[in-house]
PDB file of N, CA and C in Angstrom:
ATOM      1  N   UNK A   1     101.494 101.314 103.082  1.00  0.00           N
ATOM      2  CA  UNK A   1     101.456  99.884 103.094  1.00  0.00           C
ATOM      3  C   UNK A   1     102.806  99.297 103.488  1.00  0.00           C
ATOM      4  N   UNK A   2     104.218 100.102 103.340  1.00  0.00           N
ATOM      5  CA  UNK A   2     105.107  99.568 103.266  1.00  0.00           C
ATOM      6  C   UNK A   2     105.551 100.386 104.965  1.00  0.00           C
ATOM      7  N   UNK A   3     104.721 100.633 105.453  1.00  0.00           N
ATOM      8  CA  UNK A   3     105.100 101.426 106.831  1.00  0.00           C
ATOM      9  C   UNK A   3     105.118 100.869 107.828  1.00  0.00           C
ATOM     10  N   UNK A   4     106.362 100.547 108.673  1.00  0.00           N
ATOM     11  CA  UNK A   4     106.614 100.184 109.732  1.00  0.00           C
ATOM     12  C   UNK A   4     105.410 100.200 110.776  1.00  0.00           C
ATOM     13  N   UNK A   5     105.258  98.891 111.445  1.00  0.00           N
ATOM     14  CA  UNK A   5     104.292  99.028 112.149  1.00  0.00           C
ATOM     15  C   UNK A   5     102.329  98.207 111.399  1.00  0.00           C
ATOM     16  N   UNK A   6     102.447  98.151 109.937  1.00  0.00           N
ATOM     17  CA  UNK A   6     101.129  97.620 109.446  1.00  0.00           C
ATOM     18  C   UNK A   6     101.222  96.295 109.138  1.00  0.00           C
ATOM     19  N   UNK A   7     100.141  95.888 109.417  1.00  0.00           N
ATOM     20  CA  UNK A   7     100.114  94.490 109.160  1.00  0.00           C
ATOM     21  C   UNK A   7      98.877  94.240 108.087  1.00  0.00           C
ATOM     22  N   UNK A   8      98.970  93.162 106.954  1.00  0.00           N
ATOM     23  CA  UNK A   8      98.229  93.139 106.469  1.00  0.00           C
ATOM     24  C   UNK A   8      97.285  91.524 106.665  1.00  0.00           C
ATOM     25  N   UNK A   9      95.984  92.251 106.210  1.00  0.00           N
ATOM     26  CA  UNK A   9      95.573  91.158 107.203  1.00  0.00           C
ATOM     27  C   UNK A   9      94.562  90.555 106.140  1.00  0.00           C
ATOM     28  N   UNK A  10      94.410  88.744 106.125  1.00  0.00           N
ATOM     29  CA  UNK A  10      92.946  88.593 105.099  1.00  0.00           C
ATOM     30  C   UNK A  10      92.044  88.133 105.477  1.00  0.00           C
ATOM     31  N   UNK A  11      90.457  88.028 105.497  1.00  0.00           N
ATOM     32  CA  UNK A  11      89.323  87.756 105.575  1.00  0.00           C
ATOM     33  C   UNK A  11      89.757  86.257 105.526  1.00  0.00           C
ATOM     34  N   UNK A  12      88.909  86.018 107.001  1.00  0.00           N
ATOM     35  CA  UNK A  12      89.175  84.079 106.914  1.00  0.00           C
ATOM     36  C   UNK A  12      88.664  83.262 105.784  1.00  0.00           C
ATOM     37  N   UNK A  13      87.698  83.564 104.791  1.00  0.00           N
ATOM     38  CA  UNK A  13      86.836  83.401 103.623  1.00  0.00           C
ATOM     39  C   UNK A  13      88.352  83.015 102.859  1.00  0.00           C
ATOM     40  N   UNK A  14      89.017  84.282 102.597  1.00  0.00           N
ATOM     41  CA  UNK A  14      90.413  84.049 101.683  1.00  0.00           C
ATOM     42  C   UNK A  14      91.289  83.131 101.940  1.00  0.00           C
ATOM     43  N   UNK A  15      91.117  82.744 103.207  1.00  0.00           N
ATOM     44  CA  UNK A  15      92.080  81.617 103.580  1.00  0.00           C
ATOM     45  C   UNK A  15      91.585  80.387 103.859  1.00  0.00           C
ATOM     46  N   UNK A  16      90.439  80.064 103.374  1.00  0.00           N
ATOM     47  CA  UNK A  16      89.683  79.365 103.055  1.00  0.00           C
ATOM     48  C   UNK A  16      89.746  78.589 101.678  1.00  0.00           C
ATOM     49  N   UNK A  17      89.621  79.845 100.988  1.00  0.00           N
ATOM     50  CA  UNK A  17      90.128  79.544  99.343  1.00  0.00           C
ATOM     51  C   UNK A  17      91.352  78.935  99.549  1.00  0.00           C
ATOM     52  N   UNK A  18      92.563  79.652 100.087  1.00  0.00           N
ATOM     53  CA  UNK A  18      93.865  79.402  99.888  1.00  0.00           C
ATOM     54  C   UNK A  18      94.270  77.941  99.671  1.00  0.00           C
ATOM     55  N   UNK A  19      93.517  76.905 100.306  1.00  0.00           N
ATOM     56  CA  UNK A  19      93.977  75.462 100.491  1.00  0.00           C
ATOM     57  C   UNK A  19      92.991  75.015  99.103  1.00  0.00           C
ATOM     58  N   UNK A  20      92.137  75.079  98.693  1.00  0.00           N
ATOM     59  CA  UNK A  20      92.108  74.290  97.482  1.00  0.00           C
ATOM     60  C   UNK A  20      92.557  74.534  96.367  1.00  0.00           C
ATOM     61  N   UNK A  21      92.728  76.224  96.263  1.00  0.00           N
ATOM     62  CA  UNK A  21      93.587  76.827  95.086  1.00  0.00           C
ATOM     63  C   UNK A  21      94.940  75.905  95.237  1.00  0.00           C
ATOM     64  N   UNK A  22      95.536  75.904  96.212  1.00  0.00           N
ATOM     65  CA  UNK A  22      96.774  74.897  96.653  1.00  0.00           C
ATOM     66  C   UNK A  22      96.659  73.613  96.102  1.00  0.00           C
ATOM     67  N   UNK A  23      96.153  72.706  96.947  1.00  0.00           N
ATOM     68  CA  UNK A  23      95.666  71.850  96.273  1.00  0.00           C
ATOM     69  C   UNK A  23      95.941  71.404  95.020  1.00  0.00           C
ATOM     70  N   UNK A  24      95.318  72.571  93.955  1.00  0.00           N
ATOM     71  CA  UNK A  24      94.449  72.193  92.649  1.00  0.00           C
ATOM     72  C   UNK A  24      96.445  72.536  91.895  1.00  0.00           C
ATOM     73  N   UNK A  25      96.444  73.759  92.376  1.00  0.00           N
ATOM     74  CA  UNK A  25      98.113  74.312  91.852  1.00  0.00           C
ATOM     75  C   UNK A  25      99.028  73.042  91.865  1.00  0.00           C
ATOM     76  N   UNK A  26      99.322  72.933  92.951  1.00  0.00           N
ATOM     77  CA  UNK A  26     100.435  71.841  93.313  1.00  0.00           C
ATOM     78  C   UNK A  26     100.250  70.445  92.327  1.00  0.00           C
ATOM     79  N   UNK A  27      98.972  69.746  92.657  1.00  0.00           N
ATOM     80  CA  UNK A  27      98.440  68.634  91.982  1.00  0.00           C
ATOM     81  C   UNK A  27      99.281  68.716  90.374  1.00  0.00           C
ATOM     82  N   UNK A  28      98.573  69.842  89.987  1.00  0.00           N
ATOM     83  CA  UNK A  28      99.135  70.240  88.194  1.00  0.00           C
ATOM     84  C   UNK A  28     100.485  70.080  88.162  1.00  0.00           C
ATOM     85  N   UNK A  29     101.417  71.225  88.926  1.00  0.00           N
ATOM     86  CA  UNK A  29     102.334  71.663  88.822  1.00  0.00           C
ATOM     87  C   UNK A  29     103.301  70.442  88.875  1.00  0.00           C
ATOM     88  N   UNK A  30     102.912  69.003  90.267  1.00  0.00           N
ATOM     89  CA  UNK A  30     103.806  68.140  90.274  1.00  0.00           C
ATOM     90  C   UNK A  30     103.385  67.075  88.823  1.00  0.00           C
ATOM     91  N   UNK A  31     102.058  66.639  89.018  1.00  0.00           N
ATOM     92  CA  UNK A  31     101.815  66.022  87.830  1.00  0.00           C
ATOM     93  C   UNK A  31     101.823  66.366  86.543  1.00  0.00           C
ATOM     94  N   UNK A  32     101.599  67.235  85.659  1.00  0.00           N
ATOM     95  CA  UNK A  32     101.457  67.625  84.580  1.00  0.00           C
ATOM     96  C   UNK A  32     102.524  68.669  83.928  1.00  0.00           C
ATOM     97  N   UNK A  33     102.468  69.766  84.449  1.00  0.00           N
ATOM     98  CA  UNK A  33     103.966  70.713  84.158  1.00  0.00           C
ATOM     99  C   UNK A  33     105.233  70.350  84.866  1.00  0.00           C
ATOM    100  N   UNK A  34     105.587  70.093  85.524  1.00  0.00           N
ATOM    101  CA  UNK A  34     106.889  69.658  85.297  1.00  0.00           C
ATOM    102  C   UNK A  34     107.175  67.895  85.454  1.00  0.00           C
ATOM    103  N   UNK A  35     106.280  67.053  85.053  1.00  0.00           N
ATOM    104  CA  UNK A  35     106.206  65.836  84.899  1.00  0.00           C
ATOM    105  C   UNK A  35     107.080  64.795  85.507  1.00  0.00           C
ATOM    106  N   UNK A  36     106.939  65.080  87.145  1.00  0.00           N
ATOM    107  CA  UNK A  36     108.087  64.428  88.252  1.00  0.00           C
ATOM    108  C   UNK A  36     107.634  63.108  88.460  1.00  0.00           C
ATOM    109  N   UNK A  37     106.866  62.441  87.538  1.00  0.00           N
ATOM    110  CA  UNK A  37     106.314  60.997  88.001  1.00  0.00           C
ATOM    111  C   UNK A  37     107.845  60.620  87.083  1.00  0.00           C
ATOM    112  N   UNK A  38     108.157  60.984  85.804  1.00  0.00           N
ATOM    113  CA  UNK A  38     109.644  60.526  85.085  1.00  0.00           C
ATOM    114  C   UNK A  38     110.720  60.757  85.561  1.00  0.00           C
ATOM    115  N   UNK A  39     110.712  61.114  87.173  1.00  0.00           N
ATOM    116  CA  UNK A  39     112.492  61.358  87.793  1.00  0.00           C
ATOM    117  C   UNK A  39     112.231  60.456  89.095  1.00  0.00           C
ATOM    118  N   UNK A  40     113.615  60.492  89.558  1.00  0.00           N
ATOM    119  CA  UNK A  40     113.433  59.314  91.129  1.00  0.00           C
ATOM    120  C   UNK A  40     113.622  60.147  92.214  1.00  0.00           C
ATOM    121  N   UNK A  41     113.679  59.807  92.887  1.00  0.00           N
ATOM    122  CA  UNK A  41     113.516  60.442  94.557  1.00  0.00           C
ATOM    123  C   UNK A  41     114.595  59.957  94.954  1.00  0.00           C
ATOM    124  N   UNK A  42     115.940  59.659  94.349  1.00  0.00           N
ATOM    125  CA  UNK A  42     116.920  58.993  95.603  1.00  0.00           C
ATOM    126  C   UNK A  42     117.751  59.963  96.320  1.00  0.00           C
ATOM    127  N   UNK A  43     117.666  61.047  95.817  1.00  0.00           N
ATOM    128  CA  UNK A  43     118.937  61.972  95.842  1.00  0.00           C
ATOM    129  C   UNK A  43     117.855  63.017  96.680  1.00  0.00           C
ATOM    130  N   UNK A  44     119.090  63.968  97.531  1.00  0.00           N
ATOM    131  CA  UNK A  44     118.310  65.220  98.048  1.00  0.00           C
ATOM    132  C   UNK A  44     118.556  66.248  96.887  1.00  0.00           C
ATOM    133  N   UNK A  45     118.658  66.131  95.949  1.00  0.00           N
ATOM    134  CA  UNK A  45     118.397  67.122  94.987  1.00  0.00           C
ATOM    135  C   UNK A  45     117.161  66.853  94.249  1.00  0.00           C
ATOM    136  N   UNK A  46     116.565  65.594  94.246  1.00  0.00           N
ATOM    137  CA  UNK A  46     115.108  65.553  94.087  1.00  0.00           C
ATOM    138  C   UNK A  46     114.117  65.859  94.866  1.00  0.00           C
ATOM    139  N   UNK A  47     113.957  66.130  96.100  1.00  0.00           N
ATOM    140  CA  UNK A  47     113.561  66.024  97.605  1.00  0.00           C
ATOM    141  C   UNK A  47     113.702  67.647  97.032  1.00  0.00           C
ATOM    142  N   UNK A  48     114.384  68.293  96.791  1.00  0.00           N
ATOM    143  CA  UNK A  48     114.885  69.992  96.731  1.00  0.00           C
ATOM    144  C   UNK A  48     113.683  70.052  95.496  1.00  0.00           C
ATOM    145  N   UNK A  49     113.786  69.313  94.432  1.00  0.00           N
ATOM    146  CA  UNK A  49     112.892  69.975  93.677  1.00  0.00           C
ATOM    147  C   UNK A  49     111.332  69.637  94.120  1.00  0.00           C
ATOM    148  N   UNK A  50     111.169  68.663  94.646  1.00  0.00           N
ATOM    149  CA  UNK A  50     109.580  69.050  95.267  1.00  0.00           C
ATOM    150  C   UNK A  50     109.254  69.823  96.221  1.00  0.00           C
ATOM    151  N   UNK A  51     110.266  70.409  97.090  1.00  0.00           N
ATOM    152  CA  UNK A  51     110.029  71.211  98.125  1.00  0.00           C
ATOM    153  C   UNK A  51     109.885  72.861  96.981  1.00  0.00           C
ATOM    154  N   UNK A  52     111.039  72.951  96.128  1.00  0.00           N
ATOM    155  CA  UNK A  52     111.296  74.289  95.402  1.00  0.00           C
ATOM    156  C   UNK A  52     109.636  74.544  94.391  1.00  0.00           C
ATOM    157  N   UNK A  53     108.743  73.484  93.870  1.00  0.00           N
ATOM    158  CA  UNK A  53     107.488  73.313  93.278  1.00  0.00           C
ATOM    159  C   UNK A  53     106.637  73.303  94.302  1.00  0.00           C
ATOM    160  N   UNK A  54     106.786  72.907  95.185  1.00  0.00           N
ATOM    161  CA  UNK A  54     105.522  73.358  96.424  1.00  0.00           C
ATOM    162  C   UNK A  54     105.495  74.707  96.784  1.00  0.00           C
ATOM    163  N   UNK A  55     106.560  75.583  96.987  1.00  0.00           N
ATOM    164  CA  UNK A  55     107.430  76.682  97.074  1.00  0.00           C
ATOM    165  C   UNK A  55     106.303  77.557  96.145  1.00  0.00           C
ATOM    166  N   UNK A  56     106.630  76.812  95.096  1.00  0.00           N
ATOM    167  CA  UNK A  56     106.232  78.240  94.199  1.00  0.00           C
ATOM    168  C   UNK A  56     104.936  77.717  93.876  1.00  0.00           C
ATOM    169  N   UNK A  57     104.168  76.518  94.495  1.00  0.00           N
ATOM    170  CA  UNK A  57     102.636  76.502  94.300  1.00  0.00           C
ATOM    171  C   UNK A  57     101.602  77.311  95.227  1.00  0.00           C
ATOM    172  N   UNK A  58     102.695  77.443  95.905  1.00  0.00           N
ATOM    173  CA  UNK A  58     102.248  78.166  97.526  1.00  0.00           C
ATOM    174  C   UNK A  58     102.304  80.114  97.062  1.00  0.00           C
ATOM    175  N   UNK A  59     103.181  80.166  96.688  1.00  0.00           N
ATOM    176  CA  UNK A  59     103.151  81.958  95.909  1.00  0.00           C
ATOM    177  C   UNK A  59     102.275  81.914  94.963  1.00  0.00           C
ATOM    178  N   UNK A  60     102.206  81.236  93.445  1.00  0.00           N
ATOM    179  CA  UNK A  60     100.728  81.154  92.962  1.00  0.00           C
ATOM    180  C   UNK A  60      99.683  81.313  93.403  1.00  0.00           C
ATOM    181  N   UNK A  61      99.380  80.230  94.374  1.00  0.00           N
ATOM    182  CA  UNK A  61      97.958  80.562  95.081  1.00  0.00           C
ATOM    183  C   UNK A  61      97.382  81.831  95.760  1.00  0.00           C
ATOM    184  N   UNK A  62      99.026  82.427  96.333  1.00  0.00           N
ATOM    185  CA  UNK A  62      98.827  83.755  97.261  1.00  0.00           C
ATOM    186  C   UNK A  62      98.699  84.597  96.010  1.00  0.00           C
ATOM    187  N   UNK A  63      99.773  84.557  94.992  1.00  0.00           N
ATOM    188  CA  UNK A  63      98.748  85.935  93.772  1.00  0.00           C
ATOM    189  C   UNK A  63      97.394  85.582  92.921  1.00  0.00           C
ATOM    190  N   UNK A  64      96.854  83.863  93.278  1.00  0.00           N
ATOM    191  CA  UNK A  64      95.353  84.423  92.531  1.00  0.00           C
ATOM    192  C   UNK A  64      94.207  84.938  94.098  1.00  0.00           C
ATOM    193  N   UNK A  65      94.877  84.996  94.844  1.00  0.00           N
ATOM    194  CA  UNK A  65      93.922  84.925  96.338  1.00  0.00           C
ATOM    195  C   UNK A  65      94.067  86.497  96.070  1.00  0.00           C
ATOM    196  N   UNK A  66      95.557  87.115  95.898  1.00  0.00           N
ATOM    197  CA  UNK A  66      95.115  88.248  95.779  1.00  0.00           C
ATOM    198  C   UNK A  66      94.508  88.930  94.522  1.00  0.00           C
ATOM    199  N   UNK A  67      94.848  88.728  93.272  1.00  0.00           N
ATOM    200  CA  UNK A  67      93.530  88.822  92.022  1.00  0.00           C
ATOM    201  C   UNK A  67      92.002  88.914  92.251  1.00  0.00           C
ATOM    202  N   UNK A  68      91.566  87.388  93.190  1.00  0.00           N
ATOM    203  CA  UNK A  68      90.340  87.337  93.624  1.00  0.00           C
ATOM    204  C   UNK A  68      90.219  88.288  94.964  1.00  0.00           C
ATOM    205  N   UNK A  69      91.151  88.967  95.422  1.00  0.00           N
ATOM    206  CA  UNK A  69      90.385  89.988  96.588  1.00  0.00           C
ATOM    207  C   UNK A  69      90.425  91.498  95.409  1.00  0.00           C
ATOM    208  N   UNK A  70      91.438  91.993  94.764  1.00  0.00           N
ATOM    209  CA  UNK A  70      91.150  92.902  93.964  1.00  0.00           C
ATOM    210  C   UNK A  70      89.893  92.425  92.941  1.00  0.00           C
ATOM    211  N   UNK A  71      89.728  91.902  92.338  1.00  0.00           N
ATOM    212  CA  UNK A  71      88.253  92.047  92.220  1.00  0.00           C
ATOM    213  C   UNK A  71      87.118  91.806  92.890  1.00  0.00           C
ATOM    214  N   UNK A  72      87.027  91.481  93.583  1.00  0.00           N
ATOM    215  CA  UNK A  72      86.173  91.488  94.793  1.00  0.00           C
ATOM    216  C   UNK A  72      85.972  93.144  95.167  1.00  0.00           C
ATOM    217  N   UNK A  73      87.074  93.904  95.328  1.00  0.00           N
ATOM    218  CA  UNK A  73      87.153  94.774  95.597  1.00  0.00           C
ATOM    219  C   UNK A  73      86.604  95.860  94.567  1.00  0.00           C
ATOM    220  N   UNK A  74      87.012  95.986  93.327  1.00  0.00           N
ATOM    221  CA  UNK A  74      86.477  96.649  92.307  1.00  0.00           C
ATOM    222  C   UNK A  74      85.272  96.084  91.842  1.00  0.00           C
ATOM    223  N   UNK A  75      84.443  95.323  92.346  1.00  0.00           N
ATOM    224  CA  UNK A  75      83.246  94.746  91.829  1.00  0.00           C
ATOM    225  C   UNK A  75      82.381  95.598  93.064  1.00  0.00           C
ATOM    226  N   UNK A  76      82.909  95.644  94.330  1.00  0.00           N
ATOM    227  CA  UNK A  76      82.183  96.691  95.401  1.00  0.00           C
ATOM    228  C   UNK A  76      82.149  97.921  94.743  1.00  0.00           C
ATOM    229  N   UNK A  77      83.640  98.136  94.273  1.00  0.00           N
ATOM    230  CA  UNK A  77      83.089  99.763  94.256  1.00  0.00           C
ATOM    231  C   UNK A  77      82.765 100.024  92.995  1.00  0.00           C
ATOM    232  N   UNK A  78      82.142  98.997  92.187  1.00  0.00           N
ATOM    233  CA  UNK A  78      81.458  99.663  90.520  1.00  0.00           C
ATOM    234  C   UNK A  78      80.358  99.440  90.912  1.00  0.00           C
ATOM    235  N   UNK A  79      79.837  98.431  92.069  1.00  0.00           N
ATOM    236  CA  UNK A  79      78.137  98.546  92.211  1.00  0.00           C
ATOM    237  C   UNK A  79      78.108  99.757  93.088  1.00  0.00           C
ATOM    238  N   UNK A  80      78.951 100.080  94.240  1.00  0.00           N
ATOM    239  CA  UNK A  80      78.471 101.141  94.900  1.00  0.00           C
ATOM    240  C   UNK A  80      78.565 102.052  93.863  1.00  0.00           C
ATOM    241  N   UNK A  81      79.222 102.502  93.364  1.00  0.00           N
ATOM    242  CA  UNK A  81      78.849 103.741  92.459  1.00  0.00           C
ATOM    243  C   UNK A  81      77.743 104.060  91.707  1.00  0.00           C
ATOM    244  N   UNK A  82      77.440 102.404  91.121  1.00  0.00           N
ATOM    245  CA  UNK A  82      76.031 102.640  90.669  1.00  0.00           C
ATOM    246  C   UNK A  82      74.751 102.615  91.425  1.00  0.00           C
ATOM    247  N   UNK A  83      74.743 102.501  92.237  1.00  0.00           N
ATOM    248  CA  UNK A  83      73.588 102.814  93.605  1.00  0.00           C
ATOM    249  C   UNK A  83      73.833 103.779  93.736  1.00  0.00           C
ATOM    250  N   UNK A  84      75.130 104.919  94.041  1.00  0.00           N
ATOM    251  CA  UNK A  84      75.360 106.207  94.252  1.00  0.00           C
ATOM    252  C   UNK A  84      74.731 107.067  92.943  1.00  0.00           C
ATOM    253  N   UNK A  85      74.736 106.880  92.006  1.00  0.00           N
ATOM    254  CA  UNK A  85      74.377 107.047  90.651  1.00  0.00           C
ATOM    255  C   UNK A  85      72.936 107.063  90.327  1.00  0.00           C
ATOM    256  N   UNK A  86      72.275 105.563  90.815  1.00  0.00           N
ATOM    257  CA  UNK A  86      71.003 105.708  90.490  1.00  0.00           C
ATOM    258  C   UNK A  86      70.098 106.291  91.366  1.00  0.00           C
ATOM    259  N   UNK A  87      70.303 106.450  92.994  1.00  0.00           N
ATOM    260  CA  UNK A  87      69.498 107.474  93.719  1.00  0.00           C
ATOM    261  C   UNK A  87      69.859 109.007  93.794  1.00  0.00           C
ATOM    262  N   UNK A  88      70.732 109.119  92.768  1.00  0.00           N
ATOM    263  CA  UNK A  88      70.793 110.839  92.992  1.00  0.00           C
ATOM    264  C   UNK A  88      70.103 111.386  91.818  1.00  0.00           C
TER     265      UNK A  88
END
């Protein structure tokens, strides 16, 4: 995976998800957890912290996109096994 030359690649379905998981992340993250409606915007060090919270709403989303492809993935291979299982 870490070998020169691979690219990893996701099902357009996943990147599909990606924008409302976004969305839904960011929404929270600016409104509710870190509660930026109580600071001002005059300074570029405020401007830094909404870019640095979009930042990391944007990596959130990419580790539940990947959560939801690992199970996706282990949900294939516990039914295939049990189809492998029940016709033998």
């Amino acid at each position: 995976m870490l070998v020169k030359g691979y690219t990893v690649s996701f099902h357009k379905a996943y990147w599909v998800l990606l924008i409302p998981i976004f969305l839904g992340i960011s929404y929270y993250n600016i409104f509710f957890d870190w509660q930026l409606q109580y600071y001002s915007v005059n300074e570029a060090e405020d401007f830094g912290r909404y870019v640095f919270i979009l930042v990391l709403s944007i990596c959130q989303s990419f580790i539940y996109i990947l959560l939801i492809r690992l199970a996706v993935f282990l949900l294939k291979y516990v039914f295939r096994n049990k189809e492998q299982n029940s016709s033998s």
